[in-house]
Protein backbone atom coordinates (compact mmCIF):
# COMPACT_ATOMS: atom_id res chain seq x y z
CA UNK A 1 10.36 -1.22 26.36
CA UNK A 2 10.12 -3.48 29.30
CA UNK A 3 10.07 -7.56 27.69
CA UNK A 4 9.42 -10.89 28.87
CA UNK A 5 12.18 -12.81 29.52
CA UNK A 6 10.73 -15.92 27.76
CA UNK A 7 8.82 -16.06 24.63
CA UNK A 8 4.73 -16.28 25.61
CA UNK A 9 2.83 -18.31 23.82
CA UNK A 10 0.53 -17.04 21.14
CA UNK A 11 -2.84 -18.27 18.85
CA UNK A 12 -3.60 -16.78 15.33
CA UNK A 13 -7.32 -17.93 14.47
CA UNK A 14 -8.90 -17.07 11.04
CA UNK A 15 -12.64 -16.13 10.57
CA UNK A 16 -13.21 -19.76 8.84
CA UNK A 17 -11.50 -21.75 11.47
CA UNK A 18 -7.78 -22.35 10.95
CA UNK A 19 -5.45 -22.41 13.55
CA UNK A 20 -1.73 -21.48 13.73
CA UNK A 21 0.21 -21.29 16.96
CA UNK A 22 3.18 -18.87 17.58
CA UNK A 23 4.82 -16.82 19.97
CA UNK A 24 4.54 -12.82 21.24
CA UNK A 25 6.68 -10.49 19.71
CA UNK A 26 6.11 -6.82 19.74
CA UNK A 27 3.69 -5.07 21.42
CA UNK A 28 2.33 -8.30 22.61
CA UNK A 29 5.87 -8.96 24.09
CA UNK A 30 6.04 -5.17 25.51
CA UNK A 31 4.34 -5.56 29.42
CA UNK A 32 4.30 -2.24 29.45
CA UNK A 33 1.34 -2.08 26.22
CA UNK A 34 -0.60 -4.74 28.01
CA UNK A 35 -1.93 -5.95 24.48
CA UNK A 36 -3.89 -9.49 24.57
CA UNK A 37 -5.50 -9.74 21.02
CA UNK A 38 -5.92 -7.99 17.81
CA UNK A 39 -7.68 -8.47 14.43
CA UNK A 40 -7.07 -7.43 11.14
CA UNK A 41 -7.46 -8.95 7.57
CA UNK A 42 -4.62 -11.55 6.92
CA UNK A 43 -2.01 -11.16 3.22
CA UNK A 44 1.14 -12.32 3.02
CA UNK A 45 3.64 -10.28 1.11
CA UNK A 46 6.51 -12.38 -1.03
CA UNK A 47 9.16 -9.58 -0.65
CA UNK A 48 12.77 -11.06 0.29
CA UNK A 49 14.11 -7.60 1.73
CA UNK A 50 12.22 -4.38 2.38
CA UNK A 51 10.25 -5.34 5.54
CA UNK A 52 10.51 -1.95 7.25
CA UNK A 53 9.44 -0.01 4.18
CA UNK A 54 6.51 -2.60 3.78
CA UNK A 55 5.48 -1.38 7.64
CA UNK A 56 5.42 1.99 6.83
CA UNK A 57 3.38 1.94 3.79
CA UNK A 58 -0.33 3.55 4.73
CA UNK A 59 -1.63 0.82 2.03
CA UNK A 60 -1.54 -1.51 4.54
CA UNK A 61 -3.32 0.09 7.22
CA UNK A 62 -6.16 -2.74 8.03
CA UNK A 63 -4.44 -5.64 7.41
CA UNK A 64 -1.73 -8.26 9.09
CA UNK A 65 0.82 -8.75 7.13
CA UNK A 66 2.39 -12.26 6.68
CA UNK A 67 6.08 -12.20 5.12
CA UNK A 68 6.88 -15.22 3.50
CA UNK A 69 10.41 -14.92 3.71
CA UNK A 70 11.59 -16.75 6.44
CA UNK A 71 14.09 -14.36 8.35
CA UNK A 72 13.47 -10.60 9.00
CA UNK A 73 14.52 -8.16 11.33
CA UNK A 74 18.25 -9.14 9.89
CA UNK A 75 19.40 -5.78 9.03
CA UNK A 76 17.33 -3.85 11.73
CA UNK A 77 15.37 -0.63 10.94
CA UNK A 78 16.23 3.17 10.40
CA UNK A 79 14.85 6.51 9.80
CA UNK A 80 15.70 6.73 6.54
CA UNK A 81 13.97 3.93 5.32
CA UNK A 82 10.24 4.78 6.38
CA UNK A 83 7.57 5.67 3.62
CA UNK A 84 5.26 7.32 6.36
CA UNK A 85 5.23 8.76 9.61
CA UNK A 86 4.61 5.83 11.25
CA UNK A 87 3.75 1.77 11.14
CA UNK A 88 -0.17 1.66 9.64
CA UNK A 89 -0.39 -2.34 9.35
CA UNK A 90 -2.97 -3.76 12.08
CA UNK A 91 0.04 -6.35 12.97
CA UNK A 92 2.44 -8.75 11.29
CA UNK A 93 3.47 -12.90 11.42
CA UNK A 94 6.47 -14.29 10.54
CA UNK A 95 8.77 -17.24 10.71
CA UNK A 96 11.66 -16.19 12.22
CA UNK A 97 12.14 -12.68 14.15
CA UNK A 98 16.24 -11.96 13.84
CA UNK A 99 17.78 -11.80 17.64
CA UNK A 100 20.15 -8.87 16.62
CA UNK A 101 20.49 -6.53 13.59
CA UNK A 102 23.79 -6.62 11.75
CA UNK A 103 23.69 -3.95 9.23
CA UNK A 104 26.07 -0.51 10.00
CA UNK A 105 23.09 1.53 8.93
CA UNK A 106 20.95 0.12 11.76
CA UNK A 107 19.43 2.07 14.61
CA UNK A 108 17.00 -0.57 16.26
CA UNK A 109 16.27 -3.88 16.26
CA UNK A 110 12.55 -4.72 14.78
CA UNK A 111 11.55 -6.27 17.73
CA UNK A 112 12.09 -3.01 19.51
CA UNK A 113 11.07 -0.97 16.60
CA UNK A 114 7.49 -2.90 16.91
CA UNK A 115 7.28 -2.34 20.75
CA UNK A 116 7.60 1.30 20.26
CA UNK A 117 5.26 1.83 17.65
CA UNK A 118 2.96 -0.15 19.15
CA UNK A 119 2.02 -2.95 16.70
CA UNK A 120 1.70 -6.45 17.74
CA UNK A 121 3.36 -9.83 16.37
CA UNK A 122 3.43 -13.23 15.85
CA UNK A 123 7.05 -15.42 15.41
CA UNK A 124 6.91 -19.16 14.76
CA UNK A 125 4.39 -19.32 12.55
CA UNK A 126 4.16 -21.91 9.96
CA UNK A 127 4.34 -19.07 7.40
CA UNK A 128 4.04 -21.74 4.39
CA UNK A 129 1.32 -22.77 5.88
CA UNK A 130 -0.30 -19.67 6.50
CA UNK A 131 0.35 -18.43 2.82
CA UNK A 132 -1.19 -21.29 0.93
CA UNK A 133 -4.11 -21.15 3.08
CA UNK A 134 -4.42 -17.13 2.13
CA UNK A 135 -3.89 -18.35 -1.40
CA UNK A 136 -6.20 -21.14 -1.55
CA UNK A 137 -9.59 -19.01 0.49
CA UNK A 138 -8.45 -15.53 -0.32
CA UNK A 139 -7.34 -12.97 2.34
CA UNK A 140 -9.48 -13.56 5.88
CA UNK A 141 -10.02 -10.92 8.45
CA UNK A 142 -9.06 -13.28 11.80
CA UNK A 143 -7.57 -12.34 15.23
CA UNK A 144 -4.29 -13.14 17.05
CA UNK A 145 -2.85 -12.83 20.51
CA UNK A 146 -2.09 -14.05 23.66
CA UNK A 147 -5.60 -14.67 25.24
CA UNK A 148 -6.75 -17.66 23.58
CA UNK A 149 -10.25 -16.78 25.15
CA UNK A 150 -10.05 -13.33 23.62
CA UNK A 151 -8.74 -14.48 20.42
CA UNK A 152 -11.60 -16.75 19.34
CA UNK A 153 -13.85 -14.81 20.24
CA UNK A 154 -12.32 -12.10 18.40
CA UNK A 155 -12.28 -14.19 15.14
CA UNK A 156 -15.79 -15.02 14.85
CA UNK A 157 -16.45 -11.22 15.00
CA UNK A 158 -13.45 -10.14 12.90
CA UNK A 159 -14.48 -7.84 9.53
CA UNK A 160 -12.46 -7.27 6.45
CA UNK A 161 -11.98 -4.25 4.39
CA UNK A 162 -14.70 -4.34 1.83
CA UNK A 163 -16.42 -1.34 2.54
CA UNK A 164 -14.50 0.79 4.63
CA UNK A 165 -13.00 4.20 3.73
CA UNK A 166 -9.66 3.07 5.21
CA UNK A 167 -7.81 6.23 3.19
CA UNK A 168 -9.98 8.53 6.34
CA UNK A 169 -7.60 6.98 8.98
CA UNK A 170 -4.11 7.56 6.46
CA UNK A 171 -4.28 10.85 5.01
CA UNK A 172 -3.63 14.31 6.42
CA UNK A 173 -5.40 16.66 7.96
CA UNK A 174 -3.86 19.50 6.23
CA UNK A 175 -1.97 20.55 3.30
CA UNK A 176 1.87 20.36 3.02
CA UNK A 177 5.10 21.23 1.07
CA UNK A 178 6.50 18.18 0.05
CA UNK A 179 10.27 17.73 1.73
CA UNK A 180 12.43 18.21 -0.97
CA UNK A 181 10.59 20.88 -2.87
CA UNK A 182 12.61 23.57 -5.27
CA UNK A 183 11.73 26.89 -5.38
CA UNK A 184 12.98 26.46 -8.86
CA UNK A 185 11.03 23.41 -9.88
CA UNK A 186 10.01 24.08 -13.21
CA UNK A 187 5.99 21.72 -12.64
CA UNK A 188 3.75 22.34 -9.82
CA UNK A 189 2.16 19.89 -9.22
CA UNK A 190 -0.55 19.17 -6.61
CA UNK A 191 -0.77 15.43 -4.88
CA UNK A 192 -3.42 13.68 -3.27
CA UNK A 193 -2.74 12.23 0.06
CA UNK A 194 -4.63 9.11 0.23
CA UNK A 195 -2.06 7.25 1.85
CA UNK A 196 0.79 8.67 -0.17
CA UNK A 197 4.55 7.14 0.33
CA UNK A 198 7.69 9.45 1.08
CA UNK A 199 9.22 7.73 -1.90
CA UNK A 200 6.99 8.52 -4.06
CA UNK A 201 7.02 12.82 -2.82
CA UNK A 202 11.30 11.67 -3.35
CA UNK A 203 10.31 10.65 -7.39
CA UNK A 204 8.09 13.64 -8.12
CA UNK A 205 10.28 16.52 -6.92
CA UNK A 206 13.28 15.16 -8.50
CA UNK A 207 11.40 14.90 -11.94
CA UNK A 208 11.32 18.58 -11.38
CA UNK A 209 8.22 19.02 -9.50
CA UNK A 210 7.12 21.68 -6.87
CA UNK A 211 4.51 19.54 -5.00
CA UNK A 212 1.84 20.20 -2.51
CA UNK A 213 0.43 17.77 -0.65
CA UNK A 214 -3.53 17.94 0.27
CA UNK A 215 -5.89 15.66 2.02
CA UNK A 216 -8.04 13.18 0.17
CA UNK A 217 -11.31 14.73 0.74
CA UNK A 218 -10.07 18.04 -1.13
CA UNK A 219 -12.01 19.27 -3.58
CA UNK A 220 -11.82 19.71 -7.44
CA UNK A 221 -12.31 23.21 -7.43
CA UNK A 222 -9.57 24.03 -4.20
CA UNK A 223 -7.03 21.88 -6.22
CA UNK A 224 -7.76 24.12 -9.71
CA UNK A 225 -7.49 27.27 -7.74
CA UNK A 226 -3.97 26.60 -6.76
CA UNK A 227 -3.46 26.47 -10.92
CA UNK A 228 -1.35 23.55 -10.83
CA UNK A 229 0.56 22.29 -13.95
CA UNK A 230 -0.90 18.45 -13.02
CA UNK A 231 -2.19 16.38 -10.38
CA UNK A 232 -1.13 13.02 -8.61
CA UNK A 233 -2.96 10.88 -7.21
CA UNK A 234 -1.47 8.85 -4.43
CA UNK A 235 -1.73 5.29 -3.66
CA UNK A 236 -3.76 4.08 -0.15
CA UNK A 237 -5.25 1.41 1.80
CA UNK A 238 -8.68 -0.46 1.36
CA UNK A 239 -11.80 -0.40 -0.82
CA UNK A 240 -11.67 2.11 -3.43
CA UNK A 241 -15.42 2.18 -3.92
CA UNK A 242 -15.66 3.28 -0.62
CA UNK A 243 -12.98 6.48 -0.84
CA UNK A 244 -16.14 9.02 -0.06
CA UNK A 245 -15.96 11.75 -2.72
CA UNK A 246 -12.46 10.63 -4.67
CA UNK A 247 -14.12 9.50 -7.92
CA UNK A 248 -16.29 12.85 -8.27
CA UNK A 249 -13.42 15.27 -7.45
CA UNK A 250 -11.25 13.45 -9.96
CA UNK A 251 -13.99 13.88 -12.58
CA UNK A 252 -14.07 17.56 -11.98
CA UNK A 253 -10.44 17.56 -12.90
CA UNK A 254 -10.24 15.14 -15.68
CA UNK A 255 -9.65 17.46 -19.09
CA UNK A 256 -8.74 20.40 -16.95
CA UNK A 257 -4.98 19.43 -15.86
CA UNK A 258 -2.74 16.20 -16.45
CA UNK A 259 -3.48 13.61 -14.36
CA UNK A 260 -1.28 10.29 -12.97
CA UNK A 261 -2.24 7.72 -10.32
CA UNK A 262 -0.45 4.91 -8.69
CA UNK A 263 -1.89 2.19 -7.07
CA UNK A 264 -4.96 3.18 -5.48
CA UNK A 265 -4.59 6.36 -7.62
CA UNK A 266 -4.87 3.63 -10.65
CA UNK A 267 -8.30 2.39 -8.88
CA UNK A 268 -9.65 5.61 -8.28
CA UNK A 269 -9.67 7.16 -11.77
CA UNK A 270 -10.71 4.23 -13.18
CA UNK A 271 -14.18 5.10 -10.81
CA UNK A 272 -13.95 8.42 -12.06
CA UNK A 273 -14.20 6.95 -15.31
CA UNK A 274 -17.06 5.37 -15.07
CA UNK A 275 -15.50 1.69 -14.55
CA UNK A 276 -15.91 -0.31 -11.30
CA UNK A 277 -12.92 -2.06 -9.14
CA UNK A 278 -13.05 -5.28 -7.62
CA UNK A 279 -11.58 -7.61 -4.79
CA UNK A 280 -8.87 -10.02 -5.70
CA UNK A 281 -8.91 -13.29 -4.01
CA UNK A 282 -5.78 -12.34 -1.84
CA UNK A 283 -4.42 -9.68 -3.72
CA UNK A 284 -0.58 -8.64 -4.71
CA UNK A 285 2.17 -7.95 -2.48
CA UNK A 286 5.35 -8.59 -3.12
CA UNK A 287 7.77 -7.27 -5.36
CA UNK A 288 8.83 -9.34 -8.39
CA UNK A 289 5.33 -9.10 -10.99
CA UNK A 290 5.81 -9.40 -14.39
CA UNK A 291 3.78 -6.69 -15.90
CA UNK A 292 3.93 -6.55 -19.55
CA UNK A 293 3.14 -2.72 -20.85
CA UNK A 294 1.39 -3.36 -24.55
CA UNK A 295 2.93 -0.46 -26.50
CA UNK A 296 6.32 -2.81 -27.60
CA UNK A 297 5.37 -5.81 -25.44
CA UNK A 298 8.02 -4.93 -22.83
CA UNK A 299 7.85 -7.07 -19.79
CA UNK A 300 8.74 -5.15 -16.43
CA UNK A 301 9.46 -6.77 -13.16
CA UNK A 302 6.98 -4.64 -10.10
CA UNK A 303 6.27 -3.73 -6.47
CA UNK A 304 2.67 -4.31 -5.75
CA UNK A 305 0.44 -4.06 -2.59
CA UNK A 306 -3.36 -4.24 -3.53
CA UNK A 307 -6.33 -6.38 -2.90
CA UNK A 308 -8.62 -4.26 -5.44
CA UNK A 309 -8.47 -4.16 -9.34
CA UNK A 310 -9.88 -2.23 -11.69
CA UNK A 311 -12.54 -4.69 -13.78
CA UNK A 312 -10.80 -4.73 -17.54
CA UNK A 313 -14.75 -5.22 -19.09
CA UNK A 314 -16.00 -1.90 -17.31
CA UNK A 315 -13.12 -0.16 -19.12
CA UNK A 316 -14.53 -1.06 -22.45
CA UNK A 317 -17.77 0.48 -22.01
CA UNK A 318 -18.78 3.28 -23.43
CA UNK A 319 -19.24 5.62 -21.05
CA UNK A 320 -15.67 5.59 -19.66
CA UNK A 321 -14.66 7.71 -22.27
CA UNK A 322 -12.66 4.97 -24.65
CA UNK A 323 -9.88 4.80 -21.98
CA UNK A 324 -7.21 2.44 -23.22
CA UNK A 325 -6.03 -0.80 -21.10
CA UNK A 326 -2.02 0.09 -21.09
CA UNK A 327 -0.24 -2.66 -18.85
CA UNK A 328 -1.77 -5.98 -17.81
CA UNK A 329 -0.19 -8.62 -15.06
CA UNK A 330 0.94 -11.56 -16.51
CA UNK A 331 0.46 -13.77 -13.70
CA UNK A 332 -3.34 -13.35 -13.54
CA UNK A 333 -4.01 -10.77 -16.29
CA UNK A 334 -5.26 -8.36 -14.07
CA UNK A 335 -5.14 -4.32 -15.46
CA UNK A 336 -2.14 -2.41 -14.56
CA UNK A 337 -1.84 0.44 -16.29
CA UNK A 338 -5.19 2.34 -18.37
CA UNK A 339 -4.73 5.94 -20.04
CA UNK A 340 -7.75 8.26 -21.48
CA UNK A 341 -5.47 10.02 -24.45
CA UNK A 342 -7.81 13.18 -24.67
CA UNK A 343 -8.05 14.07 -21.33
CA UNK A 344 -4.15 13.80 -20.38
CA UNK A 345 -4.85 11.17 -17.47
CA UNK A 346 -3.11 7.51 -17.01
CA UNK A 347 -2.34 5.42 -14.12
CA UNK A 348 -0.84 2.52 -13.25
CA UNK A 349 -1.94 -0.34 -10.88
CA UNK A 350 1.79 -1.07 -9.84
CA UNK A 351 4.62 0.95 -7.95
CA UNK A 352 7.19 2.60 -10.33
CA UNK A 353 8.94 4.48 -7.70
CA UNK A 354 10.09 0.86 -5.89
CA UNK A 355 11.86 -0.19 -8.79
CA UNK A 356 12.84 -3.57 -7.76
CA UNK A 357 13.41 -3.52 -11.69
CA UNK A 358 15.35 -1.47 -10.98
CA UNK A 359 14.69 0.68 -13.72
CA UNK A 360 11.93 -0.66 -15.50
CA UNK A 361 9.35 1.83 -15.05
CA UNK A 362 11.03 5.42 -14.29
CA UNK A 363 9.29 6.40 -17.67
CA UNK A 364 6.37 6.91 -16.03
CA UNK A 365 7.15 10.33 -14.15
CA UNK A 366 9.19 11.47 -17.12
CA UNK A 367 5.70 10.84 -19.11
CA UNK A 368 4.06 13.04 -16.94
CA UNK A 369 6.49 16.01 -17.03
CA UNK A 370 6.24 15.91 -20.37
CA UNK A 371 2.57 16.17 -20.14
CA UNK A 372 2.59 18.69 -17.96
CA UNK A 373 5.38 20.23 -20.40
CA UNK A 374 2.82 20.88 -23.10
């Protein structure tokens, strides 16, 4: 990475107007990129630590993520913390970019870590700002850089995510043993890859799962001719209503094997269901939701990243097959968690295998072994 010696001066401009001005970090500060501008939906995620494993998440692929805590890079980044192959988010702002990492498991600053994967920055930000305007008008696509030309212009033609299959640009091409496997595994389980997180493949396989790995577009019938003992289905990035052939391939499996979603998972058997999702103002990202589950009224503390909900009323329709609301938000009552008895499937909204609890929702894979188990 070849940087600037001083700090260049950067513009963040959202699709209604709002200013914020900055400076280039990343692969805006890298001369050898030769970035000027990008765009990209704006959240902000309230997460104190966590930052690299926020980068890495596919579920963000789209967006520009705002951290509202007001340091990070502190404790610098490492291999062993990445969900993913590689940095999906369309950029990141924040406050305060740490000079040096001091941390002994550190192998790179973020600043560098950015440069070499490529995504561009903003430091200096007004993040509190920033935040409340996101929570006031919802998340806004926008643009940010160093041309201020560019940038403008670039924010009067920025798009969000409504509509786009986002999980197309996340998932892989082909199918995979999951790292960790056991020959031994008593389940085999086969997982969707719509933007699925290594920590998640780390949960299954040592709840005694065998899992394969195949890409979101796969088929009902290709996943029930590998005779699996269940199926996952994977959280991922954007609008769930526009995942092209998820809903109908889940529906070919619902009844046939057990079934358990996360996230986007959540979303997309609720559409195989018959329900429909929709867009939350500016979503939830962070990771200290209440989420109260209604069988004993237990109240469990959550990691969440999603802008899309699955609409309670839908649920209660007919059609969907009497599936049972199982965990709701208690922030904004939003569903977490639904569960169709008969046909061995249930999901939840929220991410059990970040445990920020830390404990408070490991029941959930232990639920589905014992499905599977039966």
């Amino acid at each position: 990475m070849t940087g600037r010696v001083r700090p260049e001066p950067a513009l963040l401009v959202l699709a209604d107007g709002a200013e914020f001005e900055g400076e280039a970090i990343g692969a805006f500060a890298d001369a050898e990129v030769e970035l000027t501008v990008a765009t990209g939906e704006f959240v902000f995620n309230t997460a104190m630590s966590g930052y690299q494993e926020v980068l890495t998440d596919p579920s963000y692929a789209g967006q520009v993520i705002t951290f509202t805590y007001p340091h990070i890079g502190n404790y610098g980044t490492n291999s062993a913390d990445e969900e993913s192959g590689g940095v999906h988010c369309a950029g990141i702002v924040v406050r305060e970019l740490a000079r040096r990492a001091s941390n002994w498991r550190s192998e790179e600053g973020l600043d560098a870590y950015l440069c070499r994967h490529r995504v561009p920055g903003l430091a200096g930000i007004d993040t509190r700002r920033l935040t409340r305007h996101l929570r006031d008008h919802g998340a806004l696509p926008g643009a940010f850089g160093t041309d201020e030309g560019a940038v403008r212009a670039a924010a009067a033609g920025a798009m969000g995510t409504d509509g786009l299959d986002l999980v197309a640009t996340v998932t892989c091409t082909t199918p995979y043993q999951a790292p960790g496997n056991r020959s031994d595994a008593p389940f085999s389980v086969v997982a969707y890859d719509f933007g699925i997180k290594s920590s998640i493949l780390r949960r299954l396989t040592a709840a005694g799962c065998r899992v394969e790995v195949v890409p979101a577009s796969t088929k009902a019938g290709d996943v029930l001719a590998r005779r699996p003992d269940g199926v996952f289905l994977s959280n991922g990035p954007g609008d769930p209503a526009a995942v092209a052939g998820a809903p109908d391939a889940i529906r070919g499996l619902l009844g046939e094997v057990p079934v358990f979603g996360i996230c986007l998972g959540h979303q997309l058997l609720g559409l195989a269901l018959g329900g429909t999702t929709t867009k939350l103002p500016f979503g939830h990202h962070g990771a200290n939701h209440p989420v109260r589950r209604l069988r004993g009224g237990t109240v469990e503390i959550t990691s969440q990243n999603h802008n899309y909900a699955v609409d309670a009323e839908s649920l209660a329709l007919p059609e969907c097959g009497r599936a049972e609301v199982t965990h709701v938000n208690l922030n904004d009552g939003v569903v977490e968690g639904l569960k169709v008895e008969r046909l061995r499937a249930f999901s939840v909204q929220y991410h059990p295998e970040a445990a920020p609890g830390p404990h408070d929702a490991a029941y959930l894979f232990d639920e589905f072994t014992t499905l599977m188990g039966r």
